[in-house]
C-alpha atoms as a PDB file:
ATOM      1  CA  UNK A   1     -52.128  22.378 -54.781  1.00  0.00           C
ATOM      2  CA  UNK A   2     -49.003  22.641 -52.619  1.00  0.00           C
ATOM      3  CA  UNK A   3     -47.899  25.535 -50.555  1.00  0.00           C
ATOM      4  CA  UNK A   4     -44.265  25.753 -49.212  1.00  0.00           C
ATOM      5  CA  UNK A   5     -43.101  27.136 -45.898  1.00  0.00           C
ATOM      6  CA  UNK A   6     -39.056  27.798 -46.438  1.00  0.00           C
ATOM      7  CA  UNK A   7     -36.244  28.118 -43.659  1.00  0.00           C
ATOM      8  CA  UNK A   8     -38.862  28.882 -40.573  1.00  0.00           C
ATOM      9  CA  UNK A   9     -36.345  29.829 -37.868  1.00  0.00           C
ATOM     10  CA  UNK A  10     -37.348  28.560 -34.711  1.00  0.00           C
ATOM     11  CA  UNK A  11     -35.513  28.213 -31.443  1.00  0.00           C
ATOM     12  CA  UNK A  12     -36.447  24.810 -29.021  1.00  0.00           C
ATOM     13  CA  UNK A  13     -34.202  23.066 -26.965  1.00  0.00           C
ATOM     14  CA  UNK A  14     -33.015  19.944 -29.253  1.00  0.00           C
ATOM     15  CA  UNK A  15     -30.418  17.762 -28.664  1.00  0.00           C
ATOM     16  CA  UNK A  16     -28.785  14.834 -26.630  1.00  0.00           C
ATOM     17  CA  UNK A  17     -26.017  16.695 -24.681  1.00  0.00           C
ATOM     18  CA  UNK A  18     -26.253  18.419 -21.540  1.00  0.00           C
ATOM     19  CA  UNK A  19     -25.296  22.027 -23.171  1.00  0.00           C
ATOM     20  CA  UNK A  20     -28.513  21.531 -25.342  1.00  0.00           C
ATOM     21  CA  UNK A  21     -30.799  20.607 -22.772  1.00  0.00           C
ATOM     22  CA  UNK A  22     -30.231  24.207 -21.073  1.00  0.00           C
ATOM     23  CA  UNK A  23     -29.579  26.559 -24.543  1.00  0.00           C
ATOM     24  CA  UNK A  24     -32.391  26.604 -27.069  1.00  0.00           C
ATOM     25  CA  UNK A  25     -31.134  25.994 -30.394  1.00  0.00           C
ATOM     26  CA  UNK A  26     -31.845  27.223 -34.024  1.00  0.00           C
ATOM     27  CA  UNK A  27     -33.282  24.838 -36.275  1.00  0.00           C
ATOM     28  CA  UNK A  28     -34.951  25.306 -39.875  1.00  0.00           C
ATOM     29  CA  UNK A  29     -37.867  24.210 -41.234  1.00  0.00           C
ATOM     30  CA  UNK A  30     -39.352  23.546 -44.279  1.00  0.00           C
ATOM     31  CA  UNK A  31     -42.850  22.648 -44.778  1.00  0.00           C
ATOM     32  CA  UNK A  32     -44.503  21.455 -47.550  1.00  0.00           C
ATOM     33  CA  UNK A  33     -48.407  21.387 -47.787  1.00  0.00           C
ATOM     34  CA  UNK A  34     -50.307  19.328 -49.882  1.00  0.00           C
ATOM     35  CA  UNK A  35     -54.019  19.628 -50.601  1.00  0.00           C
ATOM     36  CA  UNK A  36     -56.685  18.559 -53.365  1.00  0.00           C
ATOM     37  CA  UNK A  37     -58.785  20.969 -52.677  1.00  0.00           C
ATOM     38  CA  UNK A  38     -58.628  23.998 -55.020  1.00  0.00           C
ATOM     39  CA  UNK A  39     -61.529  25.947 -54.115  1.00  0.00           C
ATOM     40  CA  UNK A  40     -59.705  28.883 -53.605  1.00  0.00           C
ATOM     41  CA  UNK A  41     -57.852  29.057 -56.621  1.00  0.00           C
ATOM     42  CA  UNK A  42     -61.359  30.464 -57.970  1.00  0.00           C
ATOM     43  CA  UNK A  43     -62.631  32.261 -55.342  1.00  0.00           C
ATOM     44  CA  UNK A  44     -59.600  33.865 -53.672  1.00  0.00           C
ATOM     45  CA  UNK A  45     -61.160  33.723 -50.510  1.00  0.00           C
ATOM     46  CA  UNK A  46     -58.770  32.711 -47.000  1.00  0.00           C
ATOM     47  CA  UNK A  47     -61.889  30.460 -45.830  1.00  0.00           C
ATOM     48  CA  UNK A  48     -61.471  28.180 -48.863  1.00  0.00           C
ATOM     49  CA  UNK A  49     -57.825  27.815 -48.527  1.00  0.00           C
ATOM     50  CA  UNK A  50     -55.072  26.423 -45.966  1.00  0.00           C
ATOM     51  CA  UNK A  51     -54.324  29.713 -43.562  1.00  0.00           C
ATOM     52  CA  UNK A  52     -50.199  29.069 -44.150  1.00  0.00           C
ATOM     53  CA  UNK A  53     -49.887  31.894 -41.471  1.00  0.00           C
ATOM     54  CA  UNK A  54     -52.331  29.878 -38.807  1.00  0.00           C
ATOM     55  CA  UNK A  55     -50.288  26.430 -39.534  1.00  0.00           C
ATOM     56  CA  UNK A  56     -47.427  28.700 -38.986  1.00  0.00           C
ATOM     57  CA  UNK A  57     -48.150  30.200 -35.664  1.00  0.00           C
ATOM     58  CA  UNK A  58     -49.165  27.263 -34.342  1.00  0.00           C
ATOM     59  CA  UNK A  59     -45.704  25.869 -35.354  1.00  0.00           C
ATOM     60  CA  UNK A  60     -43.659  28.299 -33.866  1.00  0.00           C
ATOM     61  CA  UNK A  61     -45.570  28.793 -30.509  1.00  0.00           C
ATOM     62  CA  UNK A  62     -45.928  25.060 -29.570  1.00  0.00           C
ATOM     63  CA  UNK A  63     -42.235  24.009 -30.972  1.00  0.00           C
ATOM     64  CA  UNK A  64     -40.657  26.625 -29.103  1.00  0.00           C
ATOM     65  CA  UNK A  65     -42.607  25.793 -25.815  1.00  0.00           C
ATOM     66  CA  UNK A  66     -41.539  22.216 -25.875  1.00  0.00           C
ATOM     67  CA  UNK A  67     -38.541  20.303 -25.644  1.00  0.00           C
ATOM     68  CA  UNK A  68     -37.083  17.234 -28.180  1.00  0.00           C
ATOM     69  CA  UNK A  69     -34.203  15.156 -28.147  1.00  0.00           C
ATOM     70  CA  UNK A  70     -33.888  13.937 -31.416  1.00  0.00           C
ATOM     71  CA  UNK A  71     -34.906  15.632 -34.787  1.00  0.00           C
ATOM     72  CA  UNK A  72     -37.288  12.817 -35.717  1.00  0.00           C
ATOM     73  CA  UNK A  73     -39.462  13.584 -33.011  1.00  0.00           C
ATOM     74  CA  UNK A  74     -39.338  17.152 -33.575  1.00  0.00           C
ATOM     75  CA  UNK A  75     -40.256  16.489 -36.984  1.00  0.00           C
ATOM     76  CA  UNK A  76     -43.074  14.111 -36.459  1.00  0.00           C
ATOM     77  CA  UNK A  77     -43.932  16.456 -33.688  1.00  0.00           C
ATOM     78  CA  UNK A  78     -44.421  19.508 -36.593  1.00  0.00           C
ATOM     79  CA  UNK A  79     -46.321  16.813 -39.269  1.00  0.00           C
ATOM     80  CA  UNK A  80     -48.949  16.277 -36.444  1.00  0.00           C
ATOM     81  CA  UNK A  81     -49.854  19.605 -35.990  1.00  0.00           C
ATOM     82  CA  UNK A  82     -49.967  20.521 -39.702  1.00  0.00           C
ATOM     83  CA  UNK A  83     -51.889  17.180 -40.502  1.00  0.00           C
ATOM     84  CA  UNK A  84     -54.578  18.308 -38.172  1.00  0.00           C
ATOM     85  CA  UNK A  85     -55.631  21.017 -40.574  1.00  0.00           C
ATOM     86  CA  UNK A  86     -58.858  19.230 -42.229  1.00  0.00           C
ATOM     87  CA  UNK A  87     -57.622  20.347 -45.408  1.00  0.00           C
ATOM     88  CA  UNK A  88     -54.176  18.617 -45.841  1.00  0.00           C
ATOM     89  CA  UNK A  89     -54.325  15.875 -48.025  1.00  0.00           C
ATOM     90  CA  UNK A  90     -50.092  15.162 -46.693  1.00  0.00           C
ATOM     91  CA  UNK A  91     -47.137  17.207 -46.105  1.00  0.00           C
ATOM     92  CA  UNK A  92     -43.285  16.553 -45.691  1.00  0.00           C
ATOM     93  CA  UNK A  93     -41.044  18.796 -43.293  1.00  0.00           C
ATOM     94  CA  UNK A  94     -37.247  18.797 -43.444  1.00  0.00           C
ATOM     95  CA  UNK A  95     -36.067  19.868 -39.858  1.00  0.00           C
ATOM     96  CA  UNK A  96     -32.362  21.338 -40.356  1.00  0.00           C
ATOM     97  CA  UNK A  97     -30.506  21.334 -37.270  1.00  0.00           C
ATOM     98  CA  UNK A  98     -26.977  23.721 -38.174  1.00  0.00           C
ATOM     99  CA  UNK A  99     -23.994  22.791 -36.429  1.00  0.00           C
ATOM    100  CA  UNK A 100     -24.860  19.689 -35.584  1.00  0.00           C
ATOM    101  CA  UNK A 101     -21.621  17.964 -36.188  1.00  0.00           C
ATOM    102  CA  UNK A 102     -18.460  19.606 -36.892  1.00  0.00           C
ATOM    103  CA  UNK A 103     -17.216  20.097 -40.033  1.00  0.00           C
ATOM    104  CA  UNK A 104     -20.637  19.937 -41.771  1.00  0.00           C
ATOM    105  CA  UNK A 105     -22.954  23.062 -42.098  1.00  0.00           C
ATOM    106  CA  UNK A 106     -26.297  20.771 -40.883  1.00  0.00           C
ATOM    107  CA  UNK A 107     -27.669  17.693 -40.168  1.00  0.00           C
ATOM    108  CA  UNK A 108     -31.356  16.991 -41.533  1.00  0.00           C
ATOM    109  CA  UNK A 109     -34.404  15.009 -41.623  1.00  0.00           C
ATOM    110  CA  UNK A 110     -37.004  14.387 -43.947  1.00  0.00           C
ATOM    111  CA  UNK A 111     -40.097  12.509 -43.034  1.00  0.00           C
ATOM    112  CA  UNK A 112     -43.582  12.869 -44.548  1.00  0.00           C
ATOM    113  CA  UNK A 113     -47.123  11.859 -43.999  1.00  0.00           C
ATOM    114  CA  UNK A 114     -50.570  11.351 -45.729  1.00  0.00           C
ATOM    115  CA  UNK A 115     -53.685  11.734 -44.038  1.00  0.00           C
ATOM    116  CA  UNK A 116     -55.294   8.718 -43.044  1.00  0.00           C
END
């Protein structure tokens, strides 16, 4: 089973520049959640499933408490929290950072992870 979190807007202080390191910053995320278990494809119950809106709040409140440089970390930073969940089997975020550079629309990185 995979569930998909698309274009979370969050706003963290990113970046390598001394503007960024005093002006929080949009950046998107996508999340995608990967698990074998499909218990709850049968019984349609929350406790048998990944709680997208739990891995979600604890996205949001501990990206936009912190502070990154770089877009890797932020995105390894995400992957750890969502890996935690004893039911993800491995999950790949895309971090999208817009107006990164000028004349593009974004810059973004995709890294993902398996459970060890």
């Amino acid at each position: 089973m995979i569930i998909k979190i698309k274009n979370l807007r969050l706003r963290t202080i990113i970046g390598l520049q001394d503007w960024e390191r005093h002006k929080r910053q949009d950046v998107l995320v996508y999340l995608e959640i990967e698990s074998d278990d499909e218990t709850a494809v049968v019984s349609d119950d929350i406790n048998d499933s990944i709680d997208y809106k739990e891995i979600k709040h604890r996205i949001v409140d501990e990206v936009e408490s912190t502070e990154f440089f770089l877009i890797e970390r932020l995105a390894g930073f995400i992957l750890e929290k969502v890996l935690a969940h004893p039911k993800v089997k491995r999950a790949t975020v895309e971090i999208d950072k817009p107006h990164a550079l000028r004349f593009a629309d974004s810059v973004s990185v995709t890294l993902s992870r398996e459970r060890k």
